[in-house]
N, C-alpha and C. Protein backbone atom coordinates (compact mmCIF):
# COMPACT_ATOMS: atom_id res chain seq x y z
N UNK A 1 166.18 64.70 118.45
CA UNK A 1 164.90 65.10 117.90
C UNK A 1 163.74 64.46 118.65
N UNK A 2 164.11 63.07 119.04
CA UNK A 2 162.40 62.66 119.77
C UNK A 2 162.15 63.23 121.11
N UNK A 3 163.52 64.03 121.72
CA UNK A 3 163.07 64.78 122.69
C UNK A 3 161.94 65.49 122.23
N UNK A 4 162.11 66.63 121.32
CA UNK A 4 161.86 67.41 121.00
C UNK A 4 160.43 67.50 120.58
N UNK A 5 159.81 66.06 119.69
CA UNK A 5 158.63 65.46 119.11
C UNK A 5 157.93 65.27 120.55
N UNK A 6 158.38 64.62 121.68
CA UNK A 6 157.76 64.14 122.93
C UNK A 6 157.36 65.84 123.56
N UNK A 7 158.06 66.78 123.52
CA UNK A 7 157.92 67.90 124.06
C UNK A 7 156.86 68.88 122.90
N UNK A 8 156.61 68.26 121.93
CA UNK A 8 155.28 68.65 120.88
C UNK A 8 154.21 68.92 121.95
N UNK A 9 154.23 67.79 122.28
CA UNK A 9 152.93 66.60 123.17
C UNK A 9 152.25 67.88 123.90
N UNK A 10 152.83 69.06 124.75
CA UNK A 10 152.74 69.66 125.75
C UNK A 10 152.31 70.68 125.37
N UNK A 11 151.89 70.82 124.19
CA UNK A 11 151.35 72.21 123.97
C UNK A 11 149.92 72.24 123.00
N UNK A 12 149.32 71.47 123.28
CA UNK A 12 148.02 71.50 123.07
C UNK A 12 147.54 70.51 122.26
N UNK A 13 146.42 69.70 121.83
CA UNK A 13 145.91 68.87 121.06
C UNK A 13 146.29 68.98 119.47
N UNK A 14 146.61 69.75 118.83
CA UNK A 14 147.01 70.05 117.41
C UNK A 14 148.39 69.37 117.39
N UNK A 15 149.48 70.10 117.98
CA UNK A 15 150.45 69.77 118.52
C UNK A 15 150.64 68.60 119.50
N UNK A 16 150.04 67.76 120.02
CA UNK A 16 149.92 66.62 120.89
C UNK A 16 150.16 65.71 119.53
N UNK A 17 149.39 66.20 118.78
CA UNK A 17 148.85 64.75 117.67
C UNK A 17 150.25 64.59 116.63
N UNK A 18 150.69 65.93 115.75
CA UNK A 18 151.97 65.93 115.59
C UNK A 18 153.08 65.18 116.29
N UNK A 19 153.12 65.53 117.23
CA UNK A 19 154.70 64.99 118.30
C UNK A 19 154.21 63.52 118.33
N UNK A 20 153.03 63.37 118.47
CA UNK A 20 153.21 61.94 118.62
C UNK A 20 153.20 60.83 117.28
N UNK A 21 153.09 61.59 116.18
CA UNK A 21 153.02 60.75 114.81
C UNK A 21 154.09 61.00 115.02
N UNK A 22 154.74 62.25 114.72
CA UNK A 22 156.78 62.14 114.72
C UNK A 22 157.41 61.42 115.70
N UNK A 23 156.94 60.78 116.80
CA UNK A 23 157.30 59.88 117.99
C UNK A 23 157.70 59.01 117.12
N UNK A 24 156.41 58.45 116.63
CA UNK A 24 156.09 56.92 115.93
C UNK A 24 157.13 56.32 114.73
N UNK A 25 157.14 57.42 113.81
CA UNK A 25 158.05 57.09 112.76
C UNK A 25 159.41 57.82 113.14
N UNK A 26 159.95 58.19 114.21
CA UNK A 26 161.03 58.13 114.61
C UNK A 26 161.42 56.60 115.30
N UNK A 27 160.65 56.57 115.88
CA UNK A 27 160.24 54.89 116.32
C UNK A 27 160.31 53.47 115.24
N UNK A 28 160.26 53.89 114.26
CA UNK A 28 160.24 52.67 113.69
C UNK A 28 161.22 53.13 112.75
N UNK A 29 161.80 54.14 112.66
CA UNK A 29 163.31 54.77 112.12
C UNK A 29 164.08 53.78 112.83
N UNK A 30 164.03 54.29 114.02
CA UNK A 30 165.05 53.52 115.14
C UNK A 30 164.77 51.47 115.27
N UNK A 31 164.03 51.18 114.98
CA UNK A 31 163.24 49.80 114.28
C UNK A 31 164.26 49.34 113.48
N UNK A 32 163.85 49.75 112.28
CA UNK A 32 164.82 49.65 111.33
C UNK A 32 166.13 49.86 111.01
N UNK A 33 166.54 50.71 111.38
CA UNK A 33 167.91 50.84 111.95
C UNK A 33 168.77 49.75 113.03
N UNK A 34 168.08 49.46 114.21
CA UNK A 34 168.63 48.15 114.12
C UNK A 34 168.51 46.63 113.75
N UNK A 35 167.38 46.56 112.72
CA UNK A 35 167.47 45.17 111.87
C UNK A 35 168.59 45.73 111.02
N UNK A 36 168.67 46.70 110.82
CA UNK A 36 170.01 46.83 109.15
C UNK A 36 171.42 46.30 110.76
N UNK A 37 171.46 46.95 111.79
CA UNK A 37 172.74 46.59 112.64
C UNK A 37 172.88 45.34 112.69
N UNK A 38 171.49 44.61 113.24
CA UNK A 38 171.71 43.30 113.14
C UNK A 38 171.96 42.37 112.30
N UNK A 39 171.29 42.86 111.30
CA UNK A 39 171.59 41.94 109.60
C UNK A 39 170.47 40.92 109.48
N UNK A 40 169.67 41.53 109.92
CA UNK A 40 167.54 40.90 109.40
C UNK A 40 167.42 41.90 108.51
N UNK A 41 168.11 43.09 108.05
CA UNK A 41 167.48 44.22 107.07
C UNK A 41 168.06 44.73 106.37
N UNK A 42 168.63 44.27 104.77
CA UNK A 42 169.68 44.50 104.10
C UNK A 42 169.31 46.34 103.82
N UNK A 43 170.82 46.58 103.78
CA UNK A 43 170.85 48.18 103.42
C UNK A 43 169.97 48.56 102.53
N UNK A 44 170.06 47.67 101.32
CA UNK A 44 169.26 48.48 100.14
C UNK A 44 167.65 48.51 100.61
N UNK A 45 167.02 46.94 101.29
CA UNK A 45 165.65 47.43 101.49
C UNK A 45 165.65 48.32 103.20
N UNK A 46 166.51 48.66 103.86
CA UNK A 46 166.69 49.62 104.58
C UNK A 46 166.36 51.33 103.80
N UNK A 47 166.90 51.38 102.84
CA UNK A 47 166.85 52.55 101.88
C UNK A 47 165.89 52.92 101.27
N UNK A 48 164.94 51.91 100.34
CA UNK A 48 163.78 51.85 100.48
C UNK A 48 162.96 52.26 101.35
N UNK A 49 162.25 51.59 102.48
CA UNK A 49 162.18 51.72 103.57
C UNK A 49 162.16 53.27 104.11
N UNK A 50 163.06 53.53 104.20
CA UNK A 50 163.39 54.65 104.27
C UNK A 50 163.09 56.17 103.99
N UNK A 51 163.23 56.04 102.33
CA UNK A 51 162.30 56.70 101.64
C UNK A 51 160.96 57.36 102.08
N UNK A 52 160.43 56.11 102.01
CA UNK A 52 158.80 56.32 102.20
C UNK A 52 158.74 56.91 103.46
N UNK A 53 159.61 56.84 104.54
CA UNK A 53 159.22 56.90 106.36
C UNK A 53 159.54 58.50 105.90
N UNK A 54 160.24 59.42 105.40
CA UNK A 54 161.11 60.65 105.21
C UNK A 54 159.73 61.22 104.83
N UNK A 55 159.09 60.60 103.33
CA UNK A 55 157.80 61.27 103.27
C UNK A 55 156.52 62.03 104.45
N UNK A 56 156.88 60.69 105.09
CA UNK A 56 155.35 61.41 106.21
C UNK A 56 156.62 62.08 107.29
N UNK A 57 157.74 61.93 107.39
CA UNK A 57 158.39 62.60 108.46
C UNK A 57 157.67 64.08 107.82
N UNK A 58 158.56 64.70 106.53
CA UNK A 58 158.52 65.46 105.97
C UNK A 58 157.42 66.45 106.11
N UNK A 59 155.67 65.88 105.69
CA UNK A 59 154.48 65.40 105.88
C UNK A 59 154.17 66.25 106.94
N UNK A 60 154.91 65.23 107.85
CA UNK A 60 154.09 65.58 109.89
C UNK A 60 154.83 66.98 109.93
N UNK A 61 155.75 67.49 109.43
CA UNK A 61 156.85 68.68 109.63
C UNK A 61 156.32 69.59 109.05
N UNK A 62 155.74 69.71 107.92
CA UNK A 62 154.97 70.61 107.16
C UNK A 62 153.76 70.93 108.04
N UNK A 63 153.14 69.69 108.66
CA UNK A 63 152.08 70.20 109.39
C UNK A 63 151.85 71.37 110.58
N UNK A 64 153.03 70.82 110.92
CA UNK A 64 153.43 71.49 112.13
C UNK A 64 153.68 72.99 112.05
N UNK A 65 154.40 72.98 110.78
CA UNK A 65 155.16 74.74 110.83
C UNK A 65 153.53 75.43 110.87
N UNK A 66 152.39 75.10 110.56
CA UNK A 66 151.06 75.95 111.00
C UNK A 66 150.31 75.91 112.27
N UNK A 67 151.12 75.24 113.02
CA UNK A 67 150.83 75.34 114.02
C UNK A 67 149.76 76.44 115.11
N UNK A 68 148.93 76.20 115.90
CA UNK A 68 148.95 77.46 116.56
C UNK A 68 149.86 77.85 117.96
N UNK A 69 151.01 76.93 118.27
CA UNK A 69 152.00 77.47 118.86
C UNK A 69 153.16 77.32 118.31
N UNK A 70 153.43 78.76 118.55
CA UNK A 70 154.47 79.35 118.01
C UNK A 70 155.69 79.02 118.15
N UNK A 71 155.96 78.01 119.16
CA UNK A 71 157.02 77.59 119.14
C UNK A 71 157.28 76.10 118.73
N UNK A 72 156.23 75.52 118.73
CA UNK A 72 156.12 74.16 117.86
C UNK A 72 156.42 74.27 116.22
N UNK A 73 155.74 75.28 115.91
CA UNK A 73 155.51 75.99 114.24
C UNK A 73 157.02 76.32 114.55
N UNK A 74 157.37 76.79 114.67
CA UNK A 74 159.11 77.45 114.85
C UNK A 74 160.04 76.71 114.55
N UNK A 75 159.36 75.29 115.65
CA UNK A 75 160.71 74.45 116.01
C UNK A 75 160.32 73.58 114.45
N UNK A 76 159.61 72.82 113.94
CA UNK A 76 159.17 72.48 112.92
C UNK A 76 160.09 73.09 111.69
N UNK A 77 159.64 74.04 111.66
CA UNK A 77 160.42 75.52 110.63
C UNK A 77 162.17 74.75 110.00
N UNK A 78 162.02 74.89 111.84
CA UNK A 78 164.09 75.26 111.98
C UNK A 78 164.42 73.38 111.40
N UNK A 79 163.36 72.26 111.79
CA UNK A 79 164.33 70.94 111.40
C UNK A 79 163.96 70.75 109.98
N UNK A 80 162.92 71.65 109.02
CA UNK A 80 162.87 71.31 107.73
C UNK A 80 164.18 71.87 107.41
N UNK A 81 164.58 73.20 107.49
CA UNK A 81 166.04 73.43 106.91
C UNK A 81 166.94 72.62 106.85
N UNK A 82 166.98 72.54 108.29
CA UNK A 82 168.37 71.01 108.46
C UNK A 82 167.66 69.66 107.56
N UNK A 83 166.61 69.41 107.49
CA UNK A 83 166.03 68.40 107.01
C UNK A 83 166.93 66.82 105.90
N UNK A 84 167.19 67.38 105.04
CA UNK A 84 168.30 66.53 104.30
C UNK A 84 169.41 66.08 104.95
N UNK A 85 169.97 66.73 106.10
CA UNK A 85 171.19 66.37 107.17
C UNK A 85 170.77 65.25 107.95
N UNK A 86 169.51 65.26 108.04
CA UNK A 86 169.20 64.36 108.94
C UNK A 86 168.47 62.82 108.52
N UNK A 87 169.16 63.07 107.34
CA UNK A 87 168.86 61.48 106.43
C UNK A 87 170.07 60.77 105.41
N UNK A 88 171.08 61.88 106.34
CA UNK A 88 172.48 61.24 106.46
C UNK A 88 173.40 60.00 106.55
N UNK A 89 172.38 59.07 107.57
CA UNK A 89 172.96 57.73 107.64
C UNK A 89 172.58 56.60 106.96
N UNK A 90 171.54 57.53 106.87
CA UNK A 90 171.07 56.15 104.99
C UNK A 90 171.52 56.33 104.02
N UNK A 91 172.40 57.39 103.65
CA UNK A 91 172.91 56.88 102.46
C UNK A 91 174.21 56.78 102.55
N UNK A 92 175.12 57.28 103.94
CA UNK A 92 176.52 56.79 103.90
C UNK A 92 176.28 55.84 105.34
N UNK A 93 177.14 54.63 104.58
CA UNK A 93 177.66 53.61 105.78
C UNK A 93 178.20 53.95 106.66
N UNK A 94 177.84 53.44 107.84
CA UNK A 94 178.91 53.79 109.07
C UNK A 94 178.73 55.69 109.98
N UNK A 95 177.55 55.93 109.21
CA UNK A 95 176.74 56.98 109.89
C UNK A 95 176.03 56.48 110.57
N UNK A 96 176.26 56.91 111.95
CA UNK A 96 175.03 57.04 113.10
C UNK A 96 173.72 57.54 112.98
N UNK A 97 172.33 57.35 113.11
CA UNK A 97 171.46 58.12 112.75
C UNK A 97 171.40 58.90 114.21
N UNK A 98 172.27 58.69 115.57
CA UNK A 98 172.24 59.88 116.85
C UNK A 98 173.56 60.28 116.80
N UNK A 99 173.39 61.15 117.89
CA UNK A 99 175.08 61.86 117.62
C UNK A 99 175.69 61.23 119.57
N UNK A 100 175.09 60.37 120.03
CA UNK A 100 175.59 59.31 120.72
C UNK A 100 176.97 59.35 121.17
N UNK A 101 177.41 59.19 120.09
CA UNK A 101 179.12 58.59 119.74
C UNK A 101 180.07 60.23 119.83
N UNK A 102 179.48 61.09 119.10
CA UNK A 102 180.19 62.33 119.18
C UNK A 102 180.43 63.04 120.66
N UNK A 103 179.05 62.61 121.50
CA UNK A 103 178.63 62.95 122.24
C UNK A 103 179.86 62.19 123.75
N UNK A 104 180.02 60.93 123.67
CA UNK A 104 180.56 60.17 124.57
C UNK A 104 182.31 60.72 124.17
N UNK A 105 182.47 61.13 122.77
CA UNK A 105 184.12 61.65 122.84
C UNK A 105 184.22 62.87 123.43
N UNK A 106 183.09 64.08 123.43
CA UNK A 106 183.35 65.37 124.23
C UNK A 106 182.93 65.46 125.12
N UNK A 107 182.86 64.13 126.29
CA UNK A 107 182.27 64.44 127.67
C UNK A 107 183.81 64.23 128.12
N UNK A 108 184.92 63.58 127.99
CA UNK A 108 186.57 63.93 129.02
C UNK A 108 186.25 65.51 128.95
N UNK A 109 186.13 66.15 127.67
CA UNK A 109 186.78 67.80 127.67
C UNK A 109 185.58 68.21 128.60
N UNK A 110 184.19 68.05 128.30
CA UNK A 110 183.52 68.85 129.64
C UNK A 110 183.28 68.68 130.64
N UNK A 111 183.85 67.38 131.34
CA UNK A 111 184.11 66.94 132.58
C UNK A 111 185.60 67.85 133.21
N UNK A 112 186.69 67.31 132.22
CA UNK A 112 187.61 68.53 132.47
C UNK A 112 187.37 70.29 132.95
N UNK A 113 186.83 70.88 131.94
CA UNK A 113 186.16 72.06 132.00
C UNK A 113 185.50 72.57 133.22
N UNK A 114 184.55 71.49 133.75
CA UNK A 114 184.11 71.42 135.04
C UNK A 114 184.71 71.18 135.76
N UNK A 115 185.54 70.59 135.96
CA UNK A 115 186.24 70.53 137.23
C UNK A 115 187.54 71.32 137.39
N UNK A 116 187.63 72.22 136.22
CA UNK A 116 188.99 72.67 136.62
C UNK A 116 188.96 74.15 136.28
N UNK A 117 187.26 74.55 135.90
CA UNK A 117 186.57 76.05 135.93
C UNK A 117 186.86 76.92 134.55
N UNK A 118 187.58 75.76 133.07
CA UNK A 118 187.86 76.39 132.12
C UNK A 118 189.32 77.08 132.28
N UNK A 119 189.32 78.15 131.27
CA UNK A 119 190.35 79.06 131.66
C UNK A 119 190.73 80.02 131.40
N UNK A 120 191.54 81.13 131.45
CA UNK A 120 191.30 82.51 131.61
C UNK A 120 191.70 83.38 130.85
N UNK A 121 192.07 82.61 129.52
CA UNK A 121 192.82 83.67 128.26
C UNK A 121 192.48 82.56 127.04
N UNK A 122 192.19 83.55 126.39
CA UNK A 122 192.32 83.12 124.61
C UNK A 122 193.18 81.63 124.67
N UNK A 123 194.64 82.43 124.72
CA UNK A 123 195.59 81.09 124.64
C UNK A 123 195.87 80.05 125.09
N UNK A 124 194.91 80.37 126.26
CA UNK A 124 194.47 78.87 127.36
C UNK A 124 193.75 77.92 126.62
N UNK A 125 192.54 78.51 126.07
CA UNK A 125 191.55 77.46 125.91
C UNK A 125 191.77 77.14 124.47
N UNK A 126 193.22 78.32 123.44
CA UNK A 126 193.15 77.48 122.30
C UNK A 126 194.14 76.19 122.69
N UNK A 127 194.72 76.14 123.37
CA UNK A 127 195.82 74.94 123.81
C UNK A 127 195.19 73.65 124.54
N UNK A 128 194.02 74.22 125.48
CA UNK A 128 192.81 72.84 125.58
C UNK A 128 192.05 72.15 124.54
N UNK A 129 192.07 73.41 123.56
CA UNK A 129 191.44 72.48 122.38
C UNK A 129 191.65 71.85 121.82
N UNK A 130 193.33 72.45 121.52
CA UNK A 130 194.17 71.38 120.74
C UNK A 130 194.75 70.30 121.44
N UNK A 131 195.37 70.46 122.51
CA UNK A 131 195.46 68.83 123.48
C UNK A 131 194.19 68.22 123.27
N UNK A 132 193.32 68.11 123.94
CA UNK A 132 192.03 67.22 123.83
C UNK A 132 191.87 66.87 122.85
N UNK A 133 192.09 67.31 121.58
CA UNK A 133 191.63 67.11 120.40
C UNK A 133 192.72 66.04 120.15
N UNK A 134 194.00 66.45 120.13
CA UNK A 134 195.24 64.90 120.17
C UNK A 134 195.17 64.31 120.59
N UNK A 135 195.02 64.35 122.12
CA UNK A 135 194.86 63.05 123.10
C UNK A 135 193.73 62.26 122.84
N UNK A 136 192.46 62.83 122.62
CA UNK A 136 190.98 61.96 121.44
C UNK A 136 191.20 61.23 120.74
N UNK A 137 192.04 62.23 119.60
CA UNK A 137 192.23 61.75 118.13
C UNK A 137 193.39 59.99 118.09
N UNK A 138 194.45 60.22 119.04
CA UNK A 138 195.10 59.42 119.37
C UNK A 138 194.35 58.07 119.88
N UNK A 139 193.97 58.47 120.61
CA UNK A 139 192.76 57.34 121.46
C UNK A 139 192.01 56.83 121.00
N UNK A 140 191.40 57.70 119.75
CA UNK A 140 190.73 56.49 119.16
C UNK A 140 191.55 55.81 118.04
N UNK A 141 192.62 55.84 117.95
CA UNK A 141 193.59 55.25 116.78
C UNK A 141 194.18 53.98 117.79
N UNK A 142 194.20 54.33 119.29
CA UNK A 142 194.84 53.53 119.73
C UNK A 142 196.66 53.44 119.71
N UNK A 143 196.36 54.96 119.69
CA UNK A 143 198.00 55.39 119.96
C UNK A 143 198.41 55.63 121.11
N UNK A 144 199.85 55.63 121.57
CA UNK A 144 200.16 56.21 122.67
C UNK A 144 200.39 57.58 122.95
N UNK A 145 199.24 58.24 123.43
CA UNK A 145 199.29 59.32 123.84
C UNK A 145 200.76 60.10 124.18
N UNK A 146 201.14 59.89 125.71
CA UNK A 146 202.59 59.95 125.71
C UNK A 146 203.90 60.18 124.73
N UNK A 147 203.71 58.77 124.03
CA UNK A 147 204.78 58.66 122.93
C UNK A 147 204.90 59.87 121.77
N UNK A 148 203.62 60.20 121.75
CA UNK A 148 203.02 61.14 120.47
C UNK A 148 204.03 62.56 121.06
N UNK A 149 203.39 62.68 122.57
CA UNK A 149 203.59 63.61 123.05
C UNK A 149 205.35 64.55 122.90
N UNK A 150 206.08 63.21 123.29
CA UNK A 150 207.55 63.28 123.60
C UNK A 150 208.43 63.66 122.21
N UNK A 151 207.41 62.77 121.26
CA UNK A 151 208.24 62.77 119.83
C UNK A 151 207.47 64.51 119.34
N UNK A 152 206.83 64.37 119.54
CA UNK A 152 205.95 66.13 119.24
C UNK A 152 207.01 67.23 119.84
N UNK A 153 207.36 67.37 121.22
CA UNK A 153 208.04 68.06 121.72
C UNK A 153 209.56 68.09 121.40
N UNK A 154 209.97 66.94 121.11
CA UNK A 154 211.62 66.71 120.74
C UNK A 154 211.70 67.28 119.34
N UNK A 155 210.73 66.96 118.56
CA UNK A 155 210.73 67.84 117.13
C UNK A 155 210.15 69.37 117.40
N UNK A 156 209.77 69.77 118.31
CA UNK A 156 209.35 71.74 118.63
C UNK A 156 211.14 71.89 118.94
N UNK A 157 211.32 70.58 119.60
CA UNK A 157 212.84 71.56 120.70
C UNK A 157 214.34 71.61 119.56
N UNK A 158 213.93 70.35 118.54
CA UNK A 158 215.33 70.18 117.61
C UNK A 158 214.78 70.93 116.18
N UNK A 159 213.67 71.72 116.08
CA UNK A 159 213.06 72.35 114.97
C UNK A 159 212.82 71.51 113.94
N UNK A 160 212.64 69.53 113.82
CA UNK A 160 212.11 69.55 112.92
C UNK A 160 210.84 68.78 112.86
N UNK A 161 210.05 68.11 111.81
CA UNK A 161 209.14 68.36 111.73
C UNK A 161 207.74 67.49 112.59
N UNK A 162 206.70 67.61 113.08
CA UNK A 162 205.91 66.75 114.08
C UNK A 162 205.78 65.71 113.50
N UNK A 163 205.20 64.69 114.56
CA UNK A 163 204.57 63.01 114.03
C UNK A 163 203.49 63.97 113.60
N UNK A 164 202.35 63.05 112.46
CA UNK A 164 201.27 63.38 112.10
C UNK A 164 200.51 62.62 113.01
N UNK A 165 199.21 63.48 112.96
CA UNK A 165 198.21 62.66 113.98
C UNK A 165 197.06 62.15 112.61
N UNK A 166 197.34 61.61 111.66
CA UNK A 166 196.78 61.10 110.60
C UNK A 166 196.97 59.90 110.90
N UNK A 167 196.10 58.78 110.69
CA UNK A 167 196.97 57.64 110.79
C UNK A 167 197.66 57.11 109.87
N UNK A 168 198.54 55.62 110.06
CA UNK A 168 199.22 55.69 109.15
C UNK A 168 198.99 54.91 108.07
C-alpha cells in the first residue's frame, strides 16, 4: 500500500496531500509495529493505538474516493472494500502487517517458472503446484523433503495410504 500512497503524490496537489498523510500514518503504523516486535509497546496499548491511526487512515480514504483523478478516487474506492483485511494483524498474533514473508516463500516457484519457461499442459502445472507446495510446506516444518518424497511414492506403488504433510 505505501507504494501506492507515494504514487498518490503524482497526480496533482489534491492527491499529493492525500498520499502523503496516508504516507505518514502508514509510517507510524510501521513505528508501532515495531515497538510491539521489540517489546517497548505492549499489544493491548498497540491496539489502542491502533484504533485511533485506522480512523484518519479510514478519514484520508474517504477523502480520496472524491478525488479529481480518477484513478486515485478508484484506487481509494478499491482499499476501502478490502479495508477491514487490512487491520488484520492487530487483532491476531503472529500476523504480519506486509505480505513480506508470503512473498519470500513464492519466489523458488517463480524463479523456477522463469527459468524453465512454465509448462505446457493443464497437468503440468497442476503437478508444479502441488510439488512446490510440498517441498514449501515441508521446509518450513523442517522436514526432509526427500524422505517425504520416497515414503509418498512407496505408498502410490504398494496402494496404501500417504505420510500427511500436516505436522505432527
Amino acid at each position: 500500500m505505501l507504494r501506492q500512497f507515494i504514487g498518490f503524490q503524482d497526480h496533482g496537489p489534491e492527491e499529493a496531500a492525500i498520499g502523503k498523510s496516508l504516507e505518514s500514518l502508514t509510517d507510524t503504523m510501521f513505528h508501532l509495529w515495531h515497538r510491539v516486535r521489540d517489546g517497548t509497546l505492549s499489544r493491548a496499548q498497540f491496539q489502542k493505538l491502533m484504533k485511533l491511526l485506522r480512523v484518519h487512515v479510514v478519514a484520508r480514504l474517504q477523502e480520496g474516493t472524491s478525488c479529481s483523478s480518477g484513478l486515485v478516487a478508484g484506487r481509494c474506492r478499491e482499499i476501502l472494500t478490502l479495508e477491514p483485511a487490512l487491520w488484520t494483524f492487530v487483532a491476531l498474533e503472529g500476523v504480519e502487517p506486509t505480505n513480506n514473508f508470503a512473498e519470500r516463500i513464492l519466489r523458488q516457484g517463480v524463479l523456477w517458472r522463469k527459468g524453465s519457461f512454465g509448462t505446457d499442459s493443464p497437468r503440468g502445472s497442476r503437478f508444479v503446484d502441488r510439488i512446490l507446495t510440498v517441498v514449501t510446506t515441508l521446509r518450513l516444518q523442517k522436514r526432509n523433503v526427500l524422505d517425504y518424497m520416497t515414503t509418498a511414492c512407496e505408498a502410490a506403488l504398494h496402494g496404501t495410504t500417504p505420510p500427511s504433510l500436516l505436522p505432527a
